[in-house]
Protein backbone atom coordinates (compact mmCIF):
# COMPACT_ATOMS: atom_id res chain seq x y z
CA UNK A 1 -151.70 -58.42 113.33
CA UNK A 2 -148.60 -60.02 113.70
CA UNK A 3 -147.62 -62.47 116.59
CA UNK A 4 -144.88 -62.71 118.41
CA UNK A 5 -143.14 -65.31 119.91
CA UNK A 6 -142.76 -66.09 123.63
CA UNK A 7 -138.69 -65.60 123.29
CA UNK A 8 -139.06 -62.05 120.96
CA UNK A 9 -141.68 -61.26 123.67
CA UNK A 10 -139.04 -61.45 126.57
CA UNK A 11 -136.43 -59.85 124.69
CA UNK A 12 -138.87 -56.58 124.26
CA UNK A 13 -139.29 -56.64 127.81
CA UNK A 14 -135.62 -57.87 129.23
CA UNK A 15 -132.83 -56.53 126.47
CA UNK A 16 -130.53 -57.05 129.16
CA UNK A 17 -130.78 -60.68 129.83
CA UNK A 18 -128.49 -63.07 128.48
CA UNK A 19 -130.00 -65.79 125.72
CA UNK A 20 -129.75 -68.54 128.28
CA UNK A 21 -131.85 -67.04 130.95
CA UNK A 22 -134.37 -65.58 127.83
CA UNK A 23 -134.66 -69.61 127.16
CA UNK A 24 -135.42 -70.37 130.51
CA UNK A 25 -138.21 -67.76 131.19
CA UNK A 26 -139.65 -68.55 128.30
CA UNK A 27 -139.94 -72.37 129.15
CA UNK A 28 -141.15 -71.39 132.66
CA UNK A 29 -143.99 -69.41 130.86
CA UNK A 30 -145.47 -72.56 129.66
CA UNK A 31 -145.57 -73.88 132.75
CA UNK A 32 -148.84 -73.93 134.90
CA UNK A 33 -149.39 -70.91 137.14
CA UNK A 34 -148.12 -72.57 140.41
CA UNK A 35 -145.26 -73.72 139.14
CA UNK A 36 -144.53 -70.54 137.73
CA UNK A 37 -144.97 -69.13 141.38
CA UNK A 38 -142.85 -72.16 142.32
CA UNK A 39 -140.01 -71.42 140.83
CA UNK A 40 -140.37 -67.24 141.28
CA UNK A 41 -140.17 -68.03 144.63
CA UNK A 42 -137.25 -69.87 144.74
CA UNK A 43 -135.23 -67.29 142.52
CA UNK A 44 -136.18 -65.01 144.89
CA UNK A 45 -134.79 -66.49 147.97
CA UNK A 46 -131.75 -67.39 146.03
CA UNK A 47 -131.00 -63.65 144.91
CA UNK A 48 -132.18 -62.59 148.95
CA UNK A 49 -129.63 -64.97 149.75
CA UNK A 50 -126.67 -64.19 147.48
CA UNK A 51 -127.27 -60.80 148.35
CA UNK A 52 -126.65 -61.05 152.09
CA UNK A 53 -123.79 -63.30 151.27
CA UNK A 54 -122.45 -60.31 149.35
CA UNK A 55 -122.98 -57.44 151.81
CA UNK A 56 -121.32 -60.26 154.67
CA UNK A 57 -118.37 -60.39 152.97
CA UNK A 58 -118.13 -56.73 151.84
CA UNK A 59 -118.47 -55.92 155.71
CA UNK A 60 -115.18 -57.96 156.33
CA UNK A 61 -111.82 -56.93 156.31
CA UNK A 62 -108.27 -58.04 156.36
CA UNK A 63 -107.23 -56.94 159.06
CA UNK A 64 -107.24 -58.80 162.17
């Protein structure tokens, strides 16, 4: 059986993601559990956050 590594692993599952980000998940996978949560969480809020940031400014206009 062959074995694959932790970065060909993501790349199978993501093809989409840039190398960078690839490197990163695949350091956070080493990490404990928690951490792993950790750091989930706070990408989430992030995204939640950029997101409303987005649809904010989409919702404004020039005009005045």
């Amino acid at each position: 059986m062959i074995e694959l590594s932790i970065l060909t692993a993501v790349d199978l599952r993501c093809p989409n993601m840039t190398e960078l980000f690839r490197r990163v998940i695949a350091e956070i996978e080493k990490l404990p559990d928690e951490q792993q949560d950790g750091i989930a969480t706070r990408l989430l809020a992030e995204l939640k956050d950029e997101q409303a940031w987005k649809t904010k400014f989409e919702a404004t206009t020039d005009e005045h």
